[in-house]
Protein backbone atom coordinates (compact mmCIF):
# COMPACT_ATOMS: atom_id res chain seq x y z
CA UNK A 1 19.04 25.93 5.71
CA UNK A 2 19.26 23.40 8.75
CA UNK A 3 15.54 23.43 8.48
CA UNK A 4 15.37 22.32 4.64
CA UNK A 5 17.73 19.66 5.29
CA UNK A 6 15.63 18.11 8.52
CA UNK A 7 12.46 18.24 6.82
CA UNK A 8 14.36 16.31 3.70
CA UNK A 9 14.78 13.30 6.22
CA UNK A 10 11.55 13.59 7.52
CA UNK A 11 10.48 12.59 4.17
CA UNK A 12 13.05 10.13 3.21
CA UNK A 13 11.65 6.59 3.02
CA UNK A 14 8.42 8.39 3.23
CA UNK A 15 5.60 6.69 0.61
CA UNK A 16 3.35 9.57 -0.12
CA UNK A 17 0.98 10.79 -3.60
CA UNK A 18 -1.92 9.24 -5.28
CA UNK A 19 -1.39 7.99 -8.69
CA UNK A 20 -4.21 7.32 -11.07
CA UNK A 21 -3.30 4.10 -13.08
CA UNK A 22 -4.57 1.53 -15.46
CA UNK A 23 -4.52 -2.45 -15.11
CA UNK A 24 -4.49 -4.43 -18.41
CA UNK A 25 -6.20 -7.60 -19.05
CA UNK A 26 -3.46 -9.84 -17.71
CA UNK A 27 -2.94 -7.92 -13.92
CA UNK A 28 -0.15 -6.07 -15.13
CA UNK A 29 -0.23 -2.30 -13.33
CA UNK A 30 2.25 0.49 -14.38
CA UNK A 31 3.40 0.88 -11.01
CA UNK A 32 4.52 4.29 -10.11
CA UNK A 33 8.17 5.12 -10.67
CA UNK A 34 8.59 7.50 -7.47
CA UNK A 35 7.01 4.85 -4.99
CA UNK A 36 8.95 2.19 -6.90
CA UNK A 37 12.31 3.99 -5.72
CA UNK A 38 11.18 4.45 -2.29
CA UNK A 39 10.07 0.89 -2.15
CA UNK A 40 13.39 -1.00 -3.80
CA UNK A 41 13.80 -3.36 -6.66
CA UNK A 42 11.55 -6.15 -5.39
CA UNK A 43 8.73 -5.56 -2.82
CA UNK A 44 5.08 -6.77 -1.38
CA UNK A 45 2.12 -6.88 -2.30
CA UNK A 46 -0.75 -8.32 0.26
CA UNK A 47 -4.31 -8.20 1.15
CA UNK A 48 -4.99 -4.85 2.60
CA UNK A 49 -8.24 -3.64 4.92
CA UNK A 50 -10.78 -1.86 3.76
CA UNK A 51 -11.24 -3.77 0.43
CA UNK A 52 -7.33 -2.59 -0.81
CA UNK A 53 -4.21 -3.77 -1.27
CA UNK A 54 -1.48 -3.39 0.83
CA UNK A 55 2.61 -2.79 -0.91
CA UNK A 56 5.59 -2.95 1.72
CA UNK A 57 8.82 -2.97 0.80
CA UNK A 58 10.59 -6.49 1.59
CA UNK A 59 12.62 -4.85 4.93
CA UNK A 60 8.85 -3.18 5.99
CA UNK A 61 7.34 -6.47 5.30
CA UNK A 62 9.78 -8.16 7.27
CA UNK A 63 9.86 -6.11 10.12
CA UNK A 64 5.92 -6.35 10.40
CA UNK A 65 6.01 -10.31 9.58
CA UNK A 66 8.56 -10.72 13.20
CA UNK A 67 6.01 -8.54 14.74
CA UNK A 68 3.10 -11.06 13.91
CA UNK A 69 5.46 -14.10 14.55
CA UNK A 70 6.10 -12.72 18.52
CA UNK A 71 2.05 -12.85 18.68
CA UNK A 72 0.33 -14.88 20.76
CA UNK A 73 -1.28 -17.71 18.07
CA UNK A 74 -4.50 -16.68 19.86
CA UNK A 75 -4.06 -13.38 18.54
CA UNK A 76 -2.06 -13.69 15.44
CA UNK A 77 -3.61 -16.62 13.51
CA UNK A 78 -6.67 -13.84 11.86
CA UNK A 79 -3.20 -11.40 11.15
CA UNK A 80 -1.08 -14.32 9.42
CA UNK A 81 -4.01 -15.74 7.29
CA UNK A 82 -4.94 -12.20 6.15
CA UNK A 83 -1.26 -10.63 5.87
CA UNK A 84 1.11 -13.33 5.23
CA UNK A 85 -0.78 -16.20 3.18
CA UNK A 86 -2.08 -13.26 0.53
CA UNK A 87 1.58 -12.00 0.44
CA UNK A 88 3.63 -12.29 -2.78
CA UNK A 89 6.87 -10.58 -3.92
CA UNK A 90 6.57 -8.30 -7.01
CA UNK A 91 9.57 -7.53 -9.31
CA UNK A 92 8.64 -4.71 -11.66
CA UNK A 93 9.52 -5.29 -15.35
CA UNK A 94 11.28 -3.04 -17.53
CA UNK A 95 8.44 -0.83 -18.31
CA UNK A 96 8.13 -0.72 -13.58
CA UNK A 97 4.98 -2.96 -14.60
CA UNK A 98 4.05 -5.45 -11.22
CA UNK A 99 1.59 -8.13 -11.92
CA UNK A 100 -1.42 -8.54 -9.48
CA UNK A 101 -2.08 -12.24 -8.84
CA UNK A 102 -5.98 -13.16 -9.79
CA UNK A 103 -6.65 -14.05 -6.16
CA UNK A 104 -5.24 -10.67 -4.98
CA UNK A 105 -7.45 -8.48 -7.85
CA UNK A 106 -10.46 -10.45 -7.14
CA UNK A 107 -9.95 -9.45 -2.97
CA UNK A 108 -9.65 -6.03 -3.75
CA UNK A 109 -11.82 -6.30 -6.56
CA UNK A 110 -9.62 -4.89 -9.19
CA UNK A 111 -11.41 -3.28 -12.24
CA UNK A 112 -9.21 -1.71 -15.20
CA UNK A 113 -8.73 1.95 -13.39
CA UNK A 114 -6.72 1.56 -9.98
CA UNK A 115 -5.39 4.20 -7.73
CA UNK A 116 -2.22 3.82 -5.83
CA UNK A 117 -1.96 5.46 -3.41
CA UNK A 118 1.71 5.71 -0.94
CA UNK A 119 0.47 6.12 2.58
CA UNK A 120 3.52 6.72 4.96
CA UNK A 121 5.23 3.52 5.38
CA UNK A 122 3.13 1.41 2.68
CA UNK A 123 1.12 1.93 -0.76
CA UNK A 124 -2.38 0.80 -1.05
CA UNK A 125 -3.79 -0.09 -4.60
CA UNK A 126 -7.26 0.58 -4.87
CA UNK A 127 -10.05 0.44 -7.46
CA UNK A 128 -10.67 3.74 -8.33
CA UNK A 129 -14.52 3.38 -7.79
CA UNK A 130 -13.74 2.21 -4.46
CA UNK A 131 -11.38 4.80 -3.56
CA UNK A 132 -13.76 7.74 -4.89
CA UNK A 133 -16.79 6.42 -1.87
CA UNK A 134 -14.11 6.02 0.39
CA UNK A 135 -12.73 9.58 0.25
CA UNK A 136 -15.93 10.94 0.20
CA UNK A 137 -16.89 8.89 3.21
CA UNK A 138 -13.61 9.45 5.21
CA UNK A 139 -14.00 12.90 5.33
CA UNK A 140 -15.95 13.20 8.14
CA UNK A 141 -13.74 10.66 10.02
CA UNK A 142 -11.01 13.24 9.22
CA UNK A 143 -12.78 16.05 10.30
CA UNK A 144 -12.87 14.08 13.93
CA UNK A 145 -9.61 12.46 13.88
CA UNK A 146 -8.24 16.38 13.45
CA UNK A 147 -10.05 18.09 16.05
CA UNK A 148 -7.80 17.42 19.29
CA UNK A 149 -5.17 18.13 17.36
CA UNK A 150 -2.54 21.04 16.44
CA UNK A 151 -3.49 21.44 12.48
């Protein structure tokens, strides 16, 4: 039993799963319900790397934003233009519908299918074509990344 219940809070908080999803017209993305709990009421949406977009919730965001303002301006002026100037606050509706800003779709270059995707301590939304050559691409990268390691 102690083992079930540690690997329970190893997981708690954690964003994890990859949710195909549809974007209307409008911006408006059905935003999964299971990464909407883990992420609160209200939360971030940003420019990501990579061509995504990055979701924090607003005490992740907040943490990282303090880490940016202790920067150097040599160093952090690139990290707030990119991260904090792109940031805006999204407040699902009652359907747990978010609406992408037009600046923020054309960035990531938002088509009608989007994945979301929870990746340990943030989502990323994705256009699905984008995401497909990206895991395909990645997996070599993987293979690498994993081969010190205990897996």
């Amino acid at each position: 039993m102690p083992q079930d219940n540690e690997q329970k809070s190893i997981l708690d908080g954690m964003l994890i799963g990859t949710y195909n999803q549809s974007m209307d017209a409008k911006g408006r993305l059905s935003f999964p319900a299971k990464l909407r709990e883990a992420l609160g009421e209200r939360f971030i949406v940003t420019k990501g790397i990579d061509g995504c977009l990055f979701v924090y919730s607003l005490e992740d965001f907040e943490k990282k934003a303090e880490k940016i303002r202790t920067l150097p301006m040599a160093k952090a002026r690139a990290l707030q233009r990119s991260f904090m100037a792109w940031a805006c606050e999204a407040e699902p509706d009652k359907q747990g519908r978010i609406l992408i800003p037009q600046s923020l779709r054309e960035a990531a270059a938002l088509d009608k299918e989007i994945v979301v995707a929870g990746v340990c301590d943030r989502c990323e939304i994705w256009d699905k074509k984008r995401w497909d050559e990206i895991c395909r691409s990645s997996e070599d990268e993987l293979s690498q990344a994993l081969e010190g390691l205990d897996f």
